[in-house]
Protein backbone atom coordinates (compact mmCIF):
# COMPACT_ATOMS: atom_id res chain seq x y z
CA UNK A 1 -193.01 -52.08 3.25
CA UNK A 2 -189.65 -52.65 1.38
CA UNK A 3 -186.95 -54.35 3.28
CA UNK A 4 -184.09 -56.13 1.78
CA UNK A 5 -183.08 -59.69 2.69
CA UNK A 6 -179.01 -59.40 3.18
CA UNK A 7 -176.67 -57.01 4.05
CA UNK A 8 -174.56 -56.15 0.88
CA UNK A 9 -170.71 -56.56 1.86
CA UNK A 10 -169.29 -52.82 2.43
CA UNK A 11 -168.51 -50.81 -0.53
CA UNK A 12 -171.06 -53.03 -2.68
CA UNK A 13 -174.59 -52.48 -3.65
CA UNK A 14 -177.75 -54.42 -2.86
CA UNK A 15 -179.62 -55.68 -6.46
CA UNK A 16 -182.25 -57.89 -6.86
CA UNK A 17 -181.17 -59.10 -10.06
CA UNK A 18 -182.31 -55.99 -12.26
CA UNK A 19 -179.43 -53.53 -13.00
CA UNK A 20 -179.26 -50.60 -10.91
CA UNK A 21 -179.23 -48.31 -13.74
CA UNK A 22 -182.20 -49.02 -14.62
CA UNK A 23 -184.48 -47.72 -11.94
CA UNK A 24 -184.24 -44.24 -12.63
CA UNK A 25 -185.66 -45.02 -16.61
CA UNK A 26 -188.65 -46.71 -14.60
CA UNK A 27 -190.10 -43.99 -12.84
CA UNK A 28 -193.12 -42.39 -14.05
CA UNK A 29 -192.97 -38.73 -13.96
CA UNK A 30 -196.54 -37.81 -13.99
CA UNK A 31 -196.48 -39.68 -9.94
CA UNK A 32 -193.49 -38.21 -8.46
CA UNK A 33 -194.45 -38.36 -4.50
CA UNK A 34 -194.48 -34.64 -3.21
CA UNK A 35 -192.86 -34.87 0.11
CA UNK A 36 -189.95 -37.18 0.82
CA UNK A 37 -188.66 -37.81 4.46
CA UNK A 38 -185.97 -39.59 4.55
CA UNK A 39 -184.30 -41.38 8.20
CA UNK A 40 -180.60 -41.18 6.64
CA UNK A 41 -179.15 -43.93 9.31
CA UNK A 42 -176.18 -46.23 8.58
CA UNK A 43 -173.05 -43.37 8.86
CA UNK A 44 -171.36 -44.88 11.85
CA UNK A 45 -171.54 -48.70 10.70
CA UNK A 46 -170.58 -47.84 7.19
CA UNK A 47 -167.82 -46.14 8.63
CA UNK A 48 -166.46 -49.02 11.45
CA UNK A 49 -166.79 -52.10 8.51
CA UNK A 50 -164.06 -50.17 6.73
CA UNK A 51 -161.92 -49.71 9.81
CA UNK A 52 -162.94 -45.83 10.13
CA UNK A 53 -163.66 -43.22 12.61
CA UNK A 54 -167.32 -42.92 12.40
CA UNK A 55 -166.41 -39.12 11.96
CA UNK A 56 -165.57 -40.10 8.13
CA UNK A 57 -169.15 -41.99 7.98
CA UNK A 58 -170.86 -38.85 8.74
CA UNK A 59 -168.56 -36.80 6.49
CA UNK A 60 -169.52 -39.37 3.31
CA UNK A 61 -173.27 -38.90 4.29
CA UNK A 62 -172.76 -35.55 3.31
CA UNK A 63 -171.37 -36.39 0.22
CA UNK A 64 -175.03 -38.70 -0.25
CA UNK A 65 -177.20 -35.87 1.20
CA UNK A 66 -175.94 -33.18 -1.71
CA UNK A 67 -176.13 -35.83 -4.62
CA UNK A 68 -180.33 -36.61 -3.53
CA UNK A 69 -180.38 -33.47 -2.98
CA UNK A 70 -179.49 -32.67 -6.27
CA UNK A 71 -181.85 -35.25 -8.09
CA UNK A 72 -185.04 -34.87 -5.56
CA UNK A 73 -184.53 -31.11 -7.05
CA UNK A 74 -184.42 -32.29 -10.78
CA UNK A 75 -187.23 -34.31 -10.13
CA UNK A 76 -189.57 -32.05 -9.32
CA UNK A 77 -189.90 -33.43 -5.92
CA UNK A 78 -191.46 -30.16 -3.56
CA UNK A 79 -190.15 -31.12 -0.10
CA UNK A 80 -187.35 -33.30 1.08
CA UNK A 81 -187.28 -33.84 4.88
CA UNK A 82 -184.15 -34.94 6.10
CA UNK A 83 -183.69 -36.39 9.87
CA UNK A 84 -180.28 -35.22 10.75
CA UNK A 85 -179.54 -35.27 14.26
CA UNK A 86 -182.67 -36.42 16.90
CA UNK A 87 -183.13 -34.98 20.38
CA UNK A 88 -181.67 -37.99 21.63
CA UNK A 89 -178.73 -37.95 19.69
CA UNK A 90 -177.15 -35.69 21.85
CA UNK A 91 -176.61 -38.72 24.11
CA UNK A 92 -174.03 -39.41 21.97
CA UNK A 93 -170.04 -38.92 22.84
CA UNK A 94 -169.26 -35.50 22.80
CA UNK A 95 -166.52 -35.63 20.40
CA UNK A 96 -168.95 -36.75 17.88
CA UNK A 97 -171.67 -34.92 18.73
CA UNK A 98 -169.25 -31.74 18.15
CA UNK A 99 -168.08 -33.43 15.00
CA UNK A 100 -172.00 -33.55 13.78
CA UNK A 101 -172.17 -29.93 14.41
CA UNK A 102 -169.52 -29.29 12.43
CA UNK A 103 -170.39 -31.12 9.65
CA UNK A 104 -174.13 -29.64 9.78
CA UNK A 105 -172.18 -26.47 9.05
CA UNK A 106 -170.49 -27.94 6.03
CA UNK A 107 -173.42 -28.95 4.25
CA UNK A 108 -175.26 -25.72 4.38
CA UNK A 109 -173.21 -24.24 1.29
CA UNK A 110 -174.62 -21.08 -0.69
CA UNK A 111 -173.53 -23.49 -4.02
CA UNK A 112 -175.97 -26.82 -3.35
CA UNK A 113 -178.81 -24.77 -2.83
CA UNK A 114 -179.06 -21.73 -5.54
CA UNK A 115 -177.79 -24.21 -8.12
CA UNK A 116 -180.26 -25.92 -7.21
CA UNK A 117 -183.05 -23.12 -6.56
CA UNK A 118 -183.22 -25.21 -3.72
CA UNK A 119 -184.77 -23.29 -0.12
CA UNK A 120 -183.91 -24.45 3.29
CA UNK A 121 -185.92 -24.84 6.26
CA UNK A 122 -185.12 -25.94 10.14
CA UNK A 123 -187.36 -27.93 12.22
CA UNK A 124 -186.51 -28.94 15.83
CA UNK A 125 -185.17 -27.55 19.08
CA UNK A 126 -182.82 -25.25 18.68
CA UNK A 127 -181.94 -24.05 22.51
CA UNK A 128 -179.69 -26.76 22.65
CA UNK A 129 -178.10 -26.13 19.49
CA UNK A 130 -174.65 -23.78 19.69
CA UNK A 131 -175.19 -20.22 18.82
CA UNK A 132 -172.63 -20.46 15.72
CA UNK A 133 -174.82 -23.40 14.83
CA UNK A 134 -177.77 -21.24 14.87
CA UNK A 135 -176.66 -18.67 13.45
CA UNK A 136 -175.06 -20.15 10.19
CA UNK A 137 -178.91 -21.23 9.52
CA UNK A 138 -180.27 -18.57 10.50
CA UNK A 139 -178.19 -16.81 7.54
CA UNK A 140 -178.93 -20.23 5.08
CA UNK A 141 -182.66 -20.15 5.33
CA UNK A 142 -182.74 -16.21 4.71
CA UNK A 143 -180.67 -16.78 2.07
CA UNK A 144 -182.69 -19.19 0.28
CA UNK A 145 -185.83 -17.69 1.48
CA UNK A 146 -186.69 -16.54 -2.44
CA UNK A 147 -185.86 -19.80 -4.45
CA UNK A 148 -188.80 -21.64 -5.59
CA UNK A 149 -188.07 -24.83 -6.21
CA UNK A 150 -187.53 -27.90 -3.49
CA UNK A 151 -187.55 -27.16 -0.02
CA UNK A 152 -184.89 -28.88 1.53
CA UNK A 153 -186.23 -29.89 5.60
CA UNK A 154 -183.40 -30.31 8.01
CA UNK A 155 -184.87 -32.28 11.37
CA UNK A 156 -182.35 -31.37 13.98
CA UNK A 157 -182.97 -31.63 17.27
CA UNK A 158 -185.60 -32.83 16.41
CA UNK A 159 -188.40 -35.71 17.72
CA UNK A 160 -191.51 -36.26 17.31
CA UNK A 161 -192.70 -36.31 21.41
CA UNK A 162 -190.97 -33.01 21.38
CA UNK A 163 -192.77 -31.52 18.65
CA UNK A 164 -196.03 -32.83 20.00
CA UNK A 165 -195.40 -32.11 23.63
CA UNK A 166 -194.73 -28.01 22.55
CA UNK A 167 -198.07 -28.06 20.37
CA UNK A 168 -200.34 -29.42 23.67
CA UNK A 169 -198.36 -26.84 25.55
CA UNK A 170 -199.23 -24.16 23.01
CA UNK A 171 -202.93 -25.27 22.72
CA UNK A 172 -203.65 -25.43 26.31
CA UNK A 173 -202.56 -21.75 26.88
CA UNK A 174 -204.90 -20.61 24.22
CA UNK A 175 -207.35 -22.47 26.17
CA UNK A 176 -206.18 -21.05 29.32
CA UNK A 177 -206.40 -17.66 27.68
CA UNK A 178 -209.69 -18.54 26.71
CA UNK A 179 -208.96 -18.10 22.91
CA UNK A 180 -210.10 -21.94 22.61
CA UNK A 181 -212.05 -24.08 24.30
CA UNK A 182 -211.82 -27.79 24.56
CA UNK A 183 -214.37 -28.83 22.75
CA UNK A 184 -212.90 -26.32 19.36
CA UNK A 185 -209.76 -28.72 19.40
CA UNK A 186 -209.75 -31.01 16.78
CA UNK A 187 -207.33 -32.50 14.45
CA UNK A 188 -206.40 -29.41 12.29
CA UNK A 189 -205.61 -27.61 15.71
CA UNK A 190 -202.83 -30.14 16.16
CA UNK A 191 -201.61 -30.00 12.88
CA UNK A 192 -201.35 -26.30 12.75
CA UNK A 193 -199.26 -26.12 15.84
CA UNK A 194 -196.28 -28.39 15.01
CA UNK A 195 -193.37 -27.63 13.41
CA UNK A 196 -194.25 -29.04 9.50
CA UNK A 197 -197.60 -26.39 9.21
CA UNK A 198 -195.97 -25.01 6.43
CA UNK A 199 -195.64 -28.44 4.58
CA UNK A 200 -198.10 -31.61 3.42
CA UNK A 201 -197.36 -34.85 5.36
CA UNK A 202 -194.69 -37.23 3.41
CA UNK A 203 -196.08 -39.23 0.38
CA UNK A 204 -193.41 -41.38 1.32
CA UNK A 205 -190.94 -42.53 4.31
CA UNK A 206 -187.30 -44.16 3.47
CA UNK A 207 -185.17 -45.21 6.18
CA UNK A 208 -181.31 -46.47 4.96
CA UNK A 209 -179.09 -48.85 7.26
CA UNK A 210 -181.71 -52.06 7.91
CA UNK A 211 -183.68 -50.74 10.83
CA UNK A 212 -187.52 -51.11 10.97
CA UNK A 213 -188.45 -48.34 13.19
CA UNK A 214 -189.17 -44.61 12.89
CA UNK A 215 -187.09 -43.75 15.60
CA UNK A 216 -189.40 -40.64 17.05
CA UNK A 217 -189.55 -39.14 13.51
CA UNK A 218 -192.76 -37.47 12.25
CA UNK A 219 -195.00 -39.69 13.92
CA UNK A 220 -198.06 -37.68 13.56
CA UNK A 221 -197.25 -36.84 9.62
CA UNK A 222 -196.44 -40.04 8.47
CA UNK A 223 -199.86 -41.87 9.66
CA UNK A 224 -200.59 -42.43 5.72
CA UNK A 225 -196.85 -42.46 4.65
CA UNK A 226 -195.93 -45.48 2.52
CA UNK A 227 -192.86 -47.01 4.25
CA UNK A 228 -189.34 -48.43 2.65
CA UNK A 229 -186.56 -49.40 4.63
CA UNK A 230 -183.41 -50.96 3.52
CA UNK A 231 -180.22 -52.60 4.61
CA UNK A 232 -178.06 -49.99 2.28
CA UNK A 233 -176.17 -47.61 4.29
CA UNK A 234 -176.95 -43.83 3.73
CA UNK A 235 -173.07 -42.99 2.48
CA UNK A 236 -173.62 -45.75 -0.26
CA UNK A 237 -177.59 -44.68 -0.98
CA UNK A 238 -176.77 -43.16 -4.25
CA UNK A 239 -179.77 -41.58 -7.14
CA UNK A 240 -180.08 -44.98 -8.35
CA UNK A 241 -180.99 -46.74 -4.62
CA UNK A 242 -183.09 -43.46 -4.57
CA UNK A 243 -184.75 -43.80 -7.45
CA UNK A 244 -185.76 -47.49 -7.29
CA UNK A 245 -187.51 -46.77 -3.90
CA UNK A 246 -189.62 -44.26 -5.77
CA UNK A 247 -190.85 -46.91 -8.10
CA UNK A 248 -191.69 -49.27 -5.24
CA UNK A 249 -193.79 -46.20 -3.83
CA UNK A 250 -195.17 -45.68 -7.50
CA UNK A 251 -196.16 -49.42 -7.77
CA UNK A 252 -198.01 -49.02 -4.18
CA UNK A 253 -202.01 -48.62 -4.40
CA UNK A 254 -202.59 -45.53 -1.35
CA UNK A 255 -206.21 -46.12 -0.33
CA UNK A 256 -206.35 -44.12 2.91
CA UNK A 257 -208.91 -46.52 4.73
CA UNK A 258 -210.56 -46.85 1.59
CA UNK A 259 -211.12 -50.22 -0.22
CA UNK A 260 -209.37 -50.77 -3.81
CA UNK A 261 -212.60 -50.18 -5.52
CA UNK A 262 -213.35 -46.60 -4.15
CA UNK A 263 -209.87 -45.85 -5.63
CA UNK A 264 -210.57 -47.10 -8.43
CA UNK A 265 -213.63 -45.61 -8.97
CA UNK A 266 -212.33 -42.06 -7.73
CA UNK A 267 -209.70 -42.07 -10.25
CA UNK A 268 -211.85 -42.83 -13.53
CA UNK A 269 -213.87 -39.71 -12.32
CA UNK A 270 -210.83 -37.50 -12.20
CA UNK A 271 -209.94 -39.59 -15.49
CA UNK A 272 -213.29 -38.18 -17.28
CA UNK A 273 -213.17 -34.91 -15.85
């Protein structure tokens, strides 16, 4: 788990004594993780430390979400899930909440995403979201339905105890229809009732503005995620903060319960194959 020791004054990047521009030249493109989620927190305190409506932190997230956008894309990354608004954000004031919304709408432009041959997908509750809302991505994800490259994952209205409370609901009226029975349910079951079926679980979590929590976010995908959190807020997360968290996930040994020494030995046989 990455976490940074001090909160870089506003406007200024966090370093560890290696130039920033350097990360990017350090990644190794044969181990690019496959699925990136990404907790993009930070907006409103970026925002109030430079005197601001927290309106204009969400509007410069924006700005962050098209440029990783952009370089997840050129890196061949596959999937890029992006929490964007949770089910309990809409606790929030209603000014801002409406101000989300509209900014939700501003980032889903035709331009970021065929330049990109970038598709779009929506996971989360949409009842609650406004029917213009709905709409406008209803319209982006047909649009983008053909392009082949990254698939860009918007989480809104989205958490994870929703998500799993609507797959037990779904499972137990198969069950109650007697399509299932109990004993049939097993992990896969789960899995193919939530909302990510049609995606592998993140290689790797990064969560921006210095909390250590995952804040009700794919809790069931990310039991093998490797984890990096930093103090950087998400407007100032540019491709080189980006970048150097994929070599920290690069330089991570993933053993999935298994000891160093099965990995080892599981990767000279793939080695000699």
């Amino acid at each position: 788990m990455q976490t940074n020791a001090k909160q870089p004054a506003p406007g200024q990047q966090q370093t560890d004594g290696t130039a920033n521009s350097t990360w990017r030249s350090r990644l190794d493109m044969e181990r690019i993780p496959a699925h990136v989620a990404i907790i993009m927190d930070g907006n409103g305190r970026w925002a109030k430390a430079r005197g601001l409506n927290r309106s204009l932190g969400h509007q410069q997230g924006v700005e962050t979400v098209r440029a990783i956008t952009t370089l997840a894309s050129n890196l061949g990354i596959r999937f890029l899930t992006l929490y964007t608004f949770s089910t309990e954000n809409w606790n929030r004031p209603a000014d801002e909440v409406a101000a989300l919304m509209t900014l939700i709408l501003a980032s889903l432009e035709e331009e970021i995403f065929m330049k990109n041959n970038v598709r779009m997908r929506i996971i989360g509750d949409l009842t609650r979201v406004p029917q213009h809302v709905r709409d406008s991505i209803e319209r982006c994800e047909e649009r983008t339905s053909h392009n082949t490259g990254l698939t860009m994952v918007i989480a809104l209205s989205y958490s994870s105890r929703w998500e799993l409370t609507e797959a037990a609901r779904r499972i137990a009226r198969r069950v109650a229809e007697g399509k299932l029975t109990p004993d049939d349910i097993c992990e896969n079951t789960v899995a193919d009732e939530l909302a990510t079926t049609f995606m592998p679980d993140p290689d790797l979590l990064i969560r921006t503005g210095g909390e250590l929590r995952l804040s009700n976010y794919l809790l069931w995908q990310c039991a093998y995620s490797e984890l990096y959190f930093c103090d950087t807020y998400w407007p100032d997360f540019d491709e080189e903060a980006f970048c150097k968290a994929l070599v920290d996930f690069q330089n991570r040994e993933r053993r999935f319960g298994k000891t160093s020494e099965q990995v080892e030995a599981t990767q000279n046989e793939q080695n000699e194959r």
